[in-house]
PDB file of N, CA and C in Angstrom:
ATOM      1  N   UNK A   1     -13.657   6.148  10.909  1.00  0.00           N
ATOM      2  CA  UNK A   1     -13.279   6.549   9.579  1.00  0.00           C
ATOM      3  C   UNK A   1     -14.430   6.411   8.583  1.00  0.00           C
ATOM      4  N   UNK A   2     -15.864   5.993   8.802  1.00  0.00           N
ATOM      5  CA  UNK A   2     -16.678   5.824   8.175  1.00  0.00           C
ATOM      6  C   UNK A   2     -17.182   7.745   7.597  1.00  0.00           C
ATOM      7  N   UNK A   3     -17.197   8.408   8.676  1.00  0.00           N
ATOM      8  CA  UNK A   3     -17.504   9.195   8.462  1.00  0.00           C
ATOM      9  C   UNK A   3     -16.390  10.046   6.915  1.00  0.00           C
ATOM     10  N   UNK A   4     -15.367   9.742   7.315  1.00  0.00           N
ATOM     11  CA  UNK A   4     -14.221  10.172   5.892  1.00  0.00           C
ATOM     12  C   UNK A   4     -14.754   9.359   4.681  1.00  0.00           C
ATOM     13  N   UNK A   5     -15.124   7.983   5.102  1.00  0.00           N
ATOM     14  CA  UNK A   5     -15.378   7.323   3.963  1.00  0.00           C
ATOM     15  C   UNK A   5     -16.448   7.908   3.217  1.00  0.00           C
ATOM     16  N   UNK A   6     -17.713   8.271   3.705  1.00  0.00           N
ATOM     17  CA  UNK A   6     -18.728   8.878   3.269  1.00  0.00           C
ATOM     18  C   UNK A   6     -18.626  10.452   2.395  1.00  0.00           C
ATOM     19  N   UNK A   7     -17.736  10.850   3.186  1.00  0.00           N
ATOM     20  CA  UNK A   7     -17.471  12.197   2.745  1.00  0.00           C
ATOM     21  C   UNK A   7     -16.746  11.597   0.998  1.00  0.00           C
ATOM     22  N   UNK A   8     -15.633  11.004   1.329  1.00  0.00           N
ATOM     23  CA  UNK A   8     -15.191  10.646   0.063  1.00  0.00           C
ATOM     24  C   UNK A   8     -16.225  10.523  -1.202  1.00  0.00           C
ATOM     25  N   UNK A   9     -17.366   9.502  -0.964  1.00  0.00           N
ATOM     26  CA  UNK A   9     -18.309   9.041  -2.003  1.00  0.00           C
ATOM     27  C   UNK A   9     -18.995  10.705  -2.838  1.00  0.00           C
ATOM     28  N   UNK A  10     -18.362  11.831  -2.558  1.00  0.00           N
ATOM     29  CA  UNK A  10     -18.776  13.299  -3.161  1.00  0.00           C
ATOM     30  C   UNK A  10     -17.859  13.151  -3.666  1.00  0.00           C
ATOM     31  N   UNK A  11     -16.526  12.444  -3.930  1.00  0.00           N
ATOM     32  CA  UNK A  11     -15.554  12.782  -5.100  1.00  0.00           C
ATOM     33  C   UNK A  11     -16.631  12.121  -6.184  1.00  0.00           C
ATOM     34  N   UNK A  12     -16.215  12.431  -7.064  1.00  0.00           N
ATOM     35  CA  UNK A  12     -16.714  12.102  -8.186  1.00  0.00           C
ATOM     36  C   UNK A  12     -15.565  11.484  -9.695  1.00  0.00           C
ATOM     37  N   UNK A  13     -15.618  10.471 -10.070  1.00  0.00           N
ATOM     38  CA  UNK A  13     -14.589  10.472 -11.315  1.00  0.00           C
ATOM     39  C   UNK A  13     -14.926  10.678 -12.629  1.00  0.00           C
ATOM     40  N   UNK A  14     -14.115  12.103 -12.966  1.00  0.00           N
ATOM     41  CA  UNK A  14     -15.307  12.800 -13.953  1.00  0.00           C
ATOM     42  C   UNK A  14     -15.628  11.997 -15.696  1.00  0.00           C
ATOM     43  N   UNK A  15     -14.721  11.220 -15.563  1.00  0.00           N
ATOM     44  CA  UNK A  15     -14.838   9.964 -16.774  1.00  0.00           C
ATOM     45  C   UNK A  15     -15.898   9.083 -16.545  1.00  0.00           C
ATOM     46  N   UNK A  16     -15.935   8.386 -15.546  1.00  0.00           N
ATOM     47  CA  UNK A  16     -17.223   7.306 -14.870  1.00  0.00           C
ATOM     48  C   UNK A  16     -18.186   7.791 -14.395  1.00  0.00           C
ATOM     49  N   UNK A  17     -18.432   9.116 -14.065  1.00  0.00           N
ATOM     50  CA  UNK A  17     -19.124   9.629 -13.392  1.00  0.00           C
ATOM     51  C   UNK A  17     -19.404   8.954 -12.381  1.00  0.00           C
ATOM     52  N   UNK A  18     -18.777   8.109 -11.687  1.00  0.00           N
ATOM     53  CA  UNK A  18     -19.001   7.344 -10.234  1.00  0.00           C
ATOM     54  C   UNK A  18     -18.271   7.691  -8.865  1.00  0.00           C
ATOM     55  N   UNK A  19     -18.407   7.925  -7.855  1.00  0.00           N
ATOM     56  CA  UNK A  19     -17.547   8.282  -6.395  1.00  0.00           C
ATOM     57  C   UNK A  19     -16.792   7.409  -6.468  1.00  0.00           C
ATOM     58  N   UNK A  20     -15.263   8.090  -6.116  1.00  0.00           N
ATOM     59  CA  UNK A  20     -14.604   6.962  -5.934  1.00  0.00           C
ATOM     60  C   UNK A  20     -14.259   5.452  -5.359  1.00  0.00           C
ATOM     61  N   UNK A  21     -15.432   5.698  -4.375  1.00  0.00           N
ATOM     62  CA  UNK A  21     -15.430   4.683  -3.188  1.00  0.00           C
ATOM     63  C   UNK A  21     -16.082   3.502  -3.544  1.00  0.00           C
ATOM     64  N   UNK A  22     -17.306   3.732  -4.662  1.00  0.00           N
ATOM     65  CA  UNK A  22     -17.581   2.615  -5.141  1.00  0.00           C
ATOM     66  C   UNK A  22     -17.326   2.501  -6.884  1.00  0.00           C
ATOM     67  N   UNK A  23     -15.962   3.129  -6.964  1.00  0.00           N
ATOM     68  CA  UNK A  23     -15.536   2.854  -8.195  1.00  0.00           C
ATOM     69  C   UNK A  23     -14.369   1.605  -7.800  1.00  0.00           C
ATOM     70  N   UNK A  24     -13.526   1.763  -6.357  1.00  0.00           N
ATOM     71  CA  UNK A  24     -12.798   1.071  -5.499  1.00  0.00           C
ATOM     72  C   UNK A  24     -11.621   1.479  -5.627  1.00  0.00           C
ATOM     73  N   UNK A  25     -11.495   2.868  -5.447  1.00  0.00           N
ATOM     74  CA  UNK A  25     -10.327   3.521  -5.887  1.00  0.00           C
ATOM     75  C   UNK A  25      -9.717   4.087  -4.544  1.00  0.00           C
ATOM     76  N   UNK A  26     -10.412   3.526  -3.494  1.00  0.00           N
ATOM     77  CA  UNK A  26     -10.039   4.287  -1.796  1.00  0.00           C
ATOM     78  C   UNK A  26      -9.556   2.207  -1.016  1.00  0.00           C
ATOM     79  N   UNK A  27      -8.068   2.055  -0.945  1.00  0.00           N
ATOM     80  CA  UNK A  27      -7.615   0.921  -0.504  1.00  0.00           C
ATOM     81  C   UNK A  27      -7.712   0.843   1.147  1.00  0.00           C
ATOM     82  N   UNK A  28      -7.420   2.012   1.584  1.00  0.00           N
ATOM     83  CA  UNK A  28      -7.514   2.175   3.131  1.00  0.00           C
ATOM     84  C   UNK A  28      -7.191   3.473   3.288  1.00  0.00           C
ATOM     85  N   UNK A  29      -8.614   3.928   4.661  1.00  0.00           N
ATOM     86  CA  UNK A  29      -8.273   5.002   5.398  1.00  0.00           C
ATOM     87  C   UNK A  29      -8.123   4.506   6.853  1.00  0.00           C
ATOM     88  N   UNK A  30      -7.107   5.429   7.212  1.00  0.00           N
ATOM     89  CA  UNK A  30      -6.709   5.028   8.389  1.00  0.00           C
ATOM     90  C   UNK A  30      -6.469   6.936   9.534  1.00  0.00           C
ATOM     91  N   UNK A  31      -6.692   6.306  10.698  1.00  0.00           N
ATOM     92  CA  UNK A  31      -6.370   7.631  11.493  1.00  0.00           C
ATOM     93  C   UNK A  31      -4.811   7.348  11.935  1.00  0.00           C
ATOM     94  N   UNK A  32      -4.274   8.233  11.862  1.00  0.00           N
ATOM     95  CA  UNK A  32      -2.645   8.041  11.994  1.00  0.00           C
ATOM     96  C   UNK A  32      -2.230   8.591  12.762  1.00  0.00           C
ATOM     97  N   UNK A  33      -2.644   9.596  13.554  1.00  0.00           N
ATOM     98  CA  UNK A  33      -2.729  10.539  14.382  1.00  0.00           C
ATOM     99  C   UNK A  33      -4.170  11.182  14.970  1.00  0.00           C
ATOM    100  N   UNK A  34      -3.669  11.825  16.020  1.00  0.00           N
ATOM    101  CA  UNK A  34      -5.384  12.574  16.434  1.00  0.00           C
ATOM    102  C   UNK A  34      -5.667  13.727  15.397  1.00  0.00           C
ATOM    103  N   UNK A  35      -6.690  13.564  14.363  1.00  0.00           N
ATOM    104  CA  UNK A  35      -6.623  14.845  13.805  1.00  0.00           C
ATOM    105  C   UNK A  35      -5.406  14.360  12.127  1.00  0.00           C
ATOM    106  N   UNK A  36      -5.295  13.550  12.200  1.00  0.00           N
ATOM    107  CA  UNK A  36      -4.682  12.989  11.214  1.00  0.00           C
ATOM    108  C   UNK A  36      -5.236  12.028  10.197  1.00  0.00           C
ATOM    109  N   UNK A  37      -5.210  11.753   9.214  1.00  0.00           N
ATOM    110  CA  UNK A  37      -5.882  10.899   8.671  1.00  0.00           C
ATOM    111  C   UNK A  37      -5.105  10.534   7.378  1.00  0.00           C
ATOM    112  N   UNK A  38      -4.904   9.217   7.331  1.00  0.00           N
ATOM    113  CA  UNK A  38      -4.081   8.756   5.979  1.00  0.00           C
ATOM    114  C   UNK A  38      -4.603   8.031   5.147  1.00  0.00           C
ATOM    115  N   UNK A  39      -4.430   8.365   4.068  1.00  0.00           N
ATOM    116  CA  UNK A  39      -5.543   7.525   2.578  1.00  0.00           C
ATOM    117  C   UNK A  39      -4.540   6.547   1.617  1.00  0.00           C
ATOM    118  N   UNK A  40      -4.707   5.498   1.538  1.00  0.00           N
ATOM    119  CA  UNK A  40      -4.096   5.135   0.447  1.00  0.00           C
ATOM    120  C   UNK A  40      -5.059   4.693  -0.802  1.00  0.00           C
ATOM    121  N   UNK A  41      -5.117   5.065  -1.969  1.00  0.00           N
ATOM    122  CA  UNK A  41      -5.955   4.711  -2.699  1.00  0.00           C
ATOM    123  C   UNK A  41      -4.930   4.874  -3.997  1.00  0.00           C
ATOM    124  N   UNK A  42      -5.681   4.850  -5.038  1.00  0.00           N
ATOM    125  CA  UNK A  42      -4.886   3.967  -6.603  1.00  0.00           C
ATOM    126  C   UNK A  42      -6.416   4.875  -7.532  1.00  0.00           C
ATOM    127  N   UNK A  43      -5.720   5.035  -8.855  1.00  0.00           N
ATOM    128  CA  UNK A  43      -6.378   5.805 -10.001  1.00  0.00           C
ATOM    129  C   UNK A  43      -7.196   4.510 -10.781  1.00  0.00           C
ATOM    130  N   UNK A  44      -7.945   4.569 -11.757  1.00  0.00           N
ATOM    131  CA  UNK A  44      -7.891   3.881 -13.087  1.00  0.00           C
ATOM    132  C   UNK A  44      -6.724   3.268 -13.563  1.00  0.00           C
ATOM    133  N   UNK A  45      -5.896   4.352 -13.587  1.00  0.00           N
ATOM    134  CA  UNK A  45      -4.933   3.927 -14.924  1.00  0.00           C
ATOM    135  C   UNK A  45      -3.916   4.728 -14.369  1.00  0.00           C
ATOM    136  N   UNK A  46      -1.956   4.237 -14.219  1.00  0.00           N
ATOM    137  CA  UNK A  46      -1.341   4.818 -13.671  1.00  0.00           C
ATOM    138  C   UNK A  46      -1.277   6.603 -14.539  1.00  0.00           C
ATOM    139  N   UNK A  47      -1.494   6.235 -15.818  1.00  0.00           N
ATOM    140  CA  UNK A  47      -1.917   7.815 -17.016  1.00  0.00           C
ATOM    141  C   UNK A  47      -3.175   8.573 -16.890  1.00  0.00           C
ATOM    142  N   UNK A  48      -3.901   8.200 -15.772  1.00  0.00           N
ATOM    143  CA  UNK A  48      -5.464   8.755 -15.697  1.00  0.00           C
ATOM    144  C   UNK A  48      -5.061  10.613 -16.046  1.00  0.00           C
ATOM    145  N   UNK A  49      -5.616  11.210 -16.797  1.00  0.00           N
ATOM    146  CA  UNK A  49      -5.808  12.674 -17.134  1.00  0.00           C
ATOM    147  C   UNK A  49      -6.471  13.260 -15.956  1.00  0.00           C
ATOM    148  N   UNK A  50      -7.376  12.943 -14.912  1.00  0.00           N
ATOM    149  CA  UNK A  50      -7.986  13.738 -14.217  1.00  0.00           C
ATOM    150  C   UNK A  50      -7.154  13.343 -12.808  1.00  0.00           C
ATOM    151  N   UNK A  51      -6.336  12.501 -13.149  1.00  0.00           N
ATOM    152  CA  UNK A  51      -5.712  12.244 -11.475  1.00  0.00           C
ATOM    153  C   UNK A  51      -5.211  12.991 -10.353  1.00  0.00           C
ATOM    154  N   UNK A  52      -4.689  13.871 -11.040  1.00  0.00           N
ATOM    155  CA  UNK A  52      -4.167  15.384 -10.057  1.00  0.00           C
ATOM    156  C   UNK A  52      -5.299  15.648  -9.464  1.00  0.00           C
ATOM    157  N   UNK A  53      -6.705  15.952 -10.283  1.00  0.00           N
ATOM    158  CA  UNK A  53      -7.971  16.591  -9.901  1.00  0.00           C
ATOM    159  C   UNK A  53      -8.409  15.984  -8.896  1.00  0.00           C
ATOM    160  N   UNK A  54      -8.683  14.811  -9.230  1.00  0.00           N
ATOM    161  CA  UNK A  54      -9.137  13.673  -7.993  1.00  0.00           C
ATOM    162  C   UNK A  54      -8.701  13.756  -6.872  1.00  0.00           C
ATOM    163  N   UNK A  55      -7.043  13.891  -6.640  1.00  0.00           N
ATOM    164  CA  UNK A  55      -5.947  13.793  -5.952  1.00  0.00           C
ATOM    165  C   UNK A  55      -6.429  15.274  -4.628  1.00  0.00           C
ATOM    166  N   UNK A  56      -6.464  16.310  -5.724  1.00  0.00           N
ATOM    167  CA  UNK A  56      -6.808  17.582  -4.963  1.00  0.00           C
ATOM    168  C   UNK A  56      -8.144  17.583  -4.723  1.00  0.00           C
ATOM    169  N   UNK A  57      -9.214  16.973  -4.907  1.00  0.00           N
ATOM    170  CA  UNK A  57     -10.759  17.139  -4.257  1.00  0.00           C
ATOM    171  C   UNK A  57     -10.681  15.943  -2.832  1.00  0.00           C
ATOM    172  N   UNK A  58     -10.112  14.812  -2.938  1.00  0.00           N
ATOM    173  CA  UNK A  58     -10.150  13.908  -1.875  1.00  0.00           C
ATOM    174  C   UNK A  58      -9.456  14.947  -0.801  1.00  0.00           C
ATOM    175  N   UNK A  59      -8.102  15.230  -0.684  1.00  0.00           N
ATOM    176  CA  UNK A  59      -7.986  16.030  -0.245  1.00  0.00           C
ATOM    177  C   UNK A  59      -8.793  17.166   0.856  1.00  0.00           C
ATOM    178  N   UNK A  60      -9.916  17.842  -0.235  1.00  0.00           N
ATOM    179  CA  UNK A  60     -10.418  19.306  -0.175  1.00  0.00           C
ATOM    180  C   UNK A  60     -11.279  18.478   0.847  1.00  0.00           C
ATOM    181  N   UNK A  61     -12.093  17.646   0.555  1.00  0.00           N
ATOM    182  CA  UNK A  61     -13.043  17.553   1.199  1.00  0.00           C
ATOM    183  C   UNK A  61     -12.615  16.718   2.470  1.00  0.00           C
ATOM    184  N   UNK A  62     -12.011  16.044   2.957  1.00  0.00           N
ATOM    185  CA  UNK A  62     -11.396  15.765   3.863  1.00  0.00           C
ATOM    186  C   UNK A  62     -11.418  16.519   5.112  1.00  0.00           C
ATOM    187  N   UNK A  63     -10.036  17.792   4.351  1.00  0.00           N
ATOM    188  CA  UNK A  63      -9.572  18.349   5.144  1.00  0.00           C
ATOM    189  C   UNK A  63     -10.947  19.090   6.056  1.00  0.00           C
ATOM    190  N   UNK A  64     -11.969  19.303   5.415  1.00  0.00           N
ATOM    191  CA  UNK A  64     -12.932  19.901   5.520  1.00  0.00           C
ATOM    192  C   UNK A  64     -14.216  19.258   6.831  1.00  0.00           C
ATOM    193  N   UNK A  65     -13.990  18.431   6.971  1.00  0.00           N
ATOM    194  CA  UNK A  65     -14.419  17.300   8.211  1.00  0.00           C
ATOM    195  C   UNK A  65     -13.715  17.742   9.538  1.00  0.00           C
ATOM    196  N   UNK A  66     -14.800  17.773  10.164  1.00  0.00           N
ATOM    197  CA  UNK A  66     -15.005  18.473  12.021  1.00  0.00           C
ATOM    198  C   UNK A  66     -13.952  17.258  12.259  1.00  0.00           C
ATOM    199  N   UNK A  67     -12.581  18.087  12.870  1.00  0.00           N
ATOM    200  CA  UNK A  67     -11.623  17.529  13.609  1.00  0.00           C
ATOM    201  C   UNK A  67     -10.431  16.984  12.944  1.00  0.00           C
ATOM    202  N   UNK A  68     -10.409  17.298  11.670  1.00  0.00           N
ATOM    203  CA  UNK A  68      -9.115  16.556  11.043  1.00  0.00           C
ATOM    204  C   UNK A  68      -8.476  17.952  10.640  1.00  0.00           C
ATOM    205  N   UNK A  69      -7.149  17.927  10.867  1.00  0.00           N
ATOM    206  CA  UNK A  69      -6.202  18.956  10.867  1.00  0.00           C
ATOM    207  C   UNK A  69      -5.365  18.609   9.338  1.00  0.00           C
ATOM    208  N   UNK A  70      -5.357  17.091   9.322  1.00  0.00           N
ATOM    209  CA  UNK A  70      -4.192  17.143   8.368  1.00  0.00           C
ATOM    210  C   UNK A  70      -4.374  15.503   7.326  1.00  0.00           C
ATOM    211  N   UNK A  71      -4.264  15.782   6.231  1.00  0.00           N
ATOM    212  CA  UNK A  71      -4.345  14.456   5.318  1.00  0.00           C
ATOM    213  C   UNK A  71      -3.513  14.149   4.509  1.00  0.00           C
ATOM    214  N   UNK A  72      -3.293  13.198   4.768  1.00  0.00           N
ATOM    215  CA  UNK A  72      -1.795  12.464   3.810  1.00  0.00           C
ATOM    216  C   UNK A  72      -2.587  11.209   2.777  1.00  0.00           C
ATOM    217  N   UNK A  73      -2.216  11.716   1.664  1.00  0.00           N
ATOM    218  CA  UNK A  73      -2.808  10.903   0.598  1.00  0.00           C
ATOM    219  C   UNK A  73      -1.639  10.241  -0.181  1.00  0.00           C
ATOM    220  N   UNK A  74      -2.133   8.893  -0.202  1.00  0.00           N
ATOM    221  CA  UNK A  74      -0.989   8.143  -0.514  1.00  0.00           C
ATOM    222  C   UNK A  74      -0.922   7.488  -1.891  1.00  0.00           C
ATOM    223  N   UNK A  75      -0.861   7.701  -2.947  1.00  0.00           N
ATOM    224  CA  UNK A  75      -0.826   7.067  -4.393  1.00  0.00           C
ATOM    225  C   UNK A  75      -0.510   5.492  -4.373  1.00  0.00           C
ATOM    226  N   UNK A  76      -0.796   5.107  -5.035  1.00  0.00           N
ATOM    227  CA  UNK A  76      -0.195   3.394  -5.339  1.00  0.00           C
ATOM    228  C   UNK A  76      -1.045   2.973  -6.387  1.00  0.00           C
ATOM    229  N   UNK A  77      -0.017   2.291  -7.040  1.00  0.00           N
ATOM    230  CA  UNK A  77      -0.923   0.996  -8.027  1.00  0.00           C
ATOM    231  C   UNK A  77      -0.637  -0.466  -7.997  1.00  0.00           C
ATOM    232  N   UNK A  78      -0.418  -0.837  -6.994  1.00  0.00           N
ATOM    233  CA  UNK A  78      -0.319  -1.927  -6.259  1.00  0.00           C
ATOM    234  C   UNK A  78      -1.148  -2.393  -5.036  1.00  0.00           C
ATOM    235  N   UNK A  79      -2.121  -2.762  -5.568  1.00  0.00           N
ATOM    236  CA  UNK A  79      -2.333  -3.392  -6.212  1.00  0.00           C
ATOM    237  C   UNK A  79      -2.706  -2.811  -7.654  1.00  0.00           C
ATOM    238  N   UNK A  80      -3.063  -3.281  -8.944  1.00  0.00           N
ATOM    239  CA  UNK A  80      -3.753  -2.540 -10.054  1.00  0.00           C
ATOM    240  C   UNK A  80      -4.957  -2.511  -9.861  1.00  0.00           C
ATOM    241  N   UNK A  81      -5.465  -1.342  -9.958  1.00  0.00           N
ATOM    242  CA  UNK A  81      -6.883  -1.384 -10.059  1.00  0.00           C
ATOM    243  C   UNK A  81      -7.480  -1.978 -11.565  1.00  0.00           C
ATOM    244  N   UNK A  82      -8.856  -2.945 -10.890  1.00  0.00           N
ATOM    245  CA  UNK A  82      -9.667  -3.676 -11.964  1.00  0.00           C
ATOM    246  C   UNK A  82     -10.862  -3.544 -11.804  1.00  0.00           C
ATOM    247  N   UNK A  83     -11.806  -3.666 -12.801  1.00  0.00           N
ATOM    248  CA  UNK A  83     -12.955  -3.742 -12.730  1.00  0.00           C
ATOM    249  C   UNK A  83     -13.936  -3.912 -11.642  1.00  0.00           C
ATOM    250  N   UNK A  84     -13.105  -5.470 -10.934  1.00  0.00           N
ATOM    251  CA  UNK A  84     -13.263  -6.160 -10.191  1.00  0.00           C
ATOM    252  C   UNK A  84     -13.547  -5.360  -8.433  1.00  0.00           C
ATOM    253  N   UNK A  85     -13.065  -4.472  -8.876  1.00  0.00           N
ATOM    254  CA  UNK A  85     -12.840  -3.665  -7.267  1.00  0.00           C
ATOM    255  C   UNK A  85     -13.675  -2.802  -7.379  1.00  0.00           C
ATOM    256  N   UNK A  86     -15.227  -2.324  -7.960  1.00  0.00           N
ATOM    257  CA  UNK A  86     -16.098  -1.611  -8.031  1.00  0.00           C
ATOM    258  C   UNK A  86     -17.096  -2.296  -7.505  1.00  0.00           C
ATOM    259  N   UNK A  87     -18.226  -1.196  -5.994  1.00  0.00           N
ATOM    260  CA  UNK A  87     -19.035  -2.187  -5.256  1.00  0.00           C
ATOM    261  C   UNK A  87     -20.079  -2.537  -6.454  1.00  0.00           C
ATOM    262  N   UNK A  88     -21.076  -3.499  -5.590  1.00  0.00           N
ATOM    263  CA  UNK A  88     -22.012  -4.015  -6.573  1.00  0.00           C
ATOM    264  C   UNK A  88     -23.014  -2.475  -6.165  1.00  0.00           C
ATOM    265  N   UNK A  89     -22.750  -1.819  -5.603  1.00  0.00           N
ATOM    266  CA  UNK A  89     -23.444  -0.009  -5.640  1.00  0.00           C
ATOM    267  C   UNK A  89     -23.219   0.352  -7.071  1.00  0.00           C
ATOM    268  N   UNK A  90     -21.634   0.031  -7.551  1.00  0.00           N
ATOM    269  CA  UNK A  90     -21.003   0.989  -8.125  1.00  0.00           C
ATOM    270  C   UNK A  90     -21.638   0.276  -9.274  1.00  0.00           C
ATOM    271  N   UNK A  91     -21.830  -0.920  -9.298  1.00  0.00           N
ATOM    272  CA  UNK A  91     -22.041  -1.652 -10.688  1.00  0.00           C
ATOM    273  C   UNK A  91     -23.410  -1.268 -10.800  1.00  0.00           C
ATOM    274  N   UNK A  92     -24.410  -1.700 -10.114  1.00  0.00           N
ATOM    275  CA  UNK A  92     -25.794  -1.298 -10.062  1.00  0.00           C
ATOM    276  C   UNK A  92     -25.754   0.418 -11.064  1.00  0.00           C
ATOM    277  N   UNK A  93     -24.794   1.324 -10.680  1.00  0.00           N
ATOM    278  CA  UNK A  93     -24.867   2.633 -10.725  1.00  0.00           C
ATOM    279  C   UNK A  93     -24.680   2.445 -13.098  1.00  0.00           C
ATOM    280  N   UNK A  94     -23.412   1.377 -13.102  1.00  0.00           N
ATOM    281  CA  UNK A  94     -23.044   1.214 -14.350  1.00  0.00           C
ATOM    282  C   UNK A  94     -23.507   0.048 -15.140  1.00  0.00           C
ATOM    283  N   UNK A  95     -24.910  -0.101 -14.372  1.00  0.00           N
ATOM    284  CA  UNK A  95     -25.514  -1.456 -14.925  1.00  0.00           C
ATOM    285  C   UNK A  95     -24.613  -2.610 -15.810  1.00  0.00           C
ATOM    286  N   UNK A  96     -23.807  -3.026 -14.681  1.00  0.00           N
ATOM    287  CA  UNK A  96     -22.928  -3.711 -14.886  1.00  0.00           C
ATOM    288  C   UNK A  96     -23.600  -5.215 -14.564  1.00  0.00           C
ATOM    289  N   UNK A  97     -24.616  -5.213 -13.261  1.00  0.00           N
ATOM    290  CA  UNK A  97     -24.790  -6.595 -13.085  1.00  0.00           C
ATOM    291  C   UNK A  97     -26.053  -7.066 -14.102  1.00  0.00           C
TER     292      UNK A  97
END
């Protein structure tokens, strides 16, 4: 699943301008099937304005990866996303440290 994971880091969140992956907005990918692949990940903010968008590019690009037929993307905000869950990539990126 590294390879999905990577693909993911081309989403982009068009507020942070950061990939989602090291914004920490991807909780688990998992293969669920052959050719299957299931995401659970969480927004900013359960009101995020671009969330649909996000929602449909994780998606796009996914589906788009040699051998996956099908992606189930799973919403949650449970846990809440915090600050706290952005890599030190992501912080480096928002000169955070």
């Amino acid at each position: 699943m590294d390879t999905v994971r990577e693909a993911l880091r081309s989403v982009v969140d068009p507020e942070l301008h950061l990939n989602i992956v090291d914004l920490g907005l991807i909780y688990s990918i998992k293969e669920s099937a052959p050719g299957k692949v299931h995401i659970t990940m969480t927004l900013t903010t359960p009101g995020c304005p671009v969330g649909s968008a996000i929602l449909q590019a994780v998606e796009r690009v996914v589906e788009q990866l040699p051998g996956i037929e099908e992606v189930d993307v799973e919403l949650t905000f449970e846990p809440r996303w915090t600050p706290e869950f952005i890599t030190d990539e992501g912080r480096r990126f928002l000169n955070m440290l």
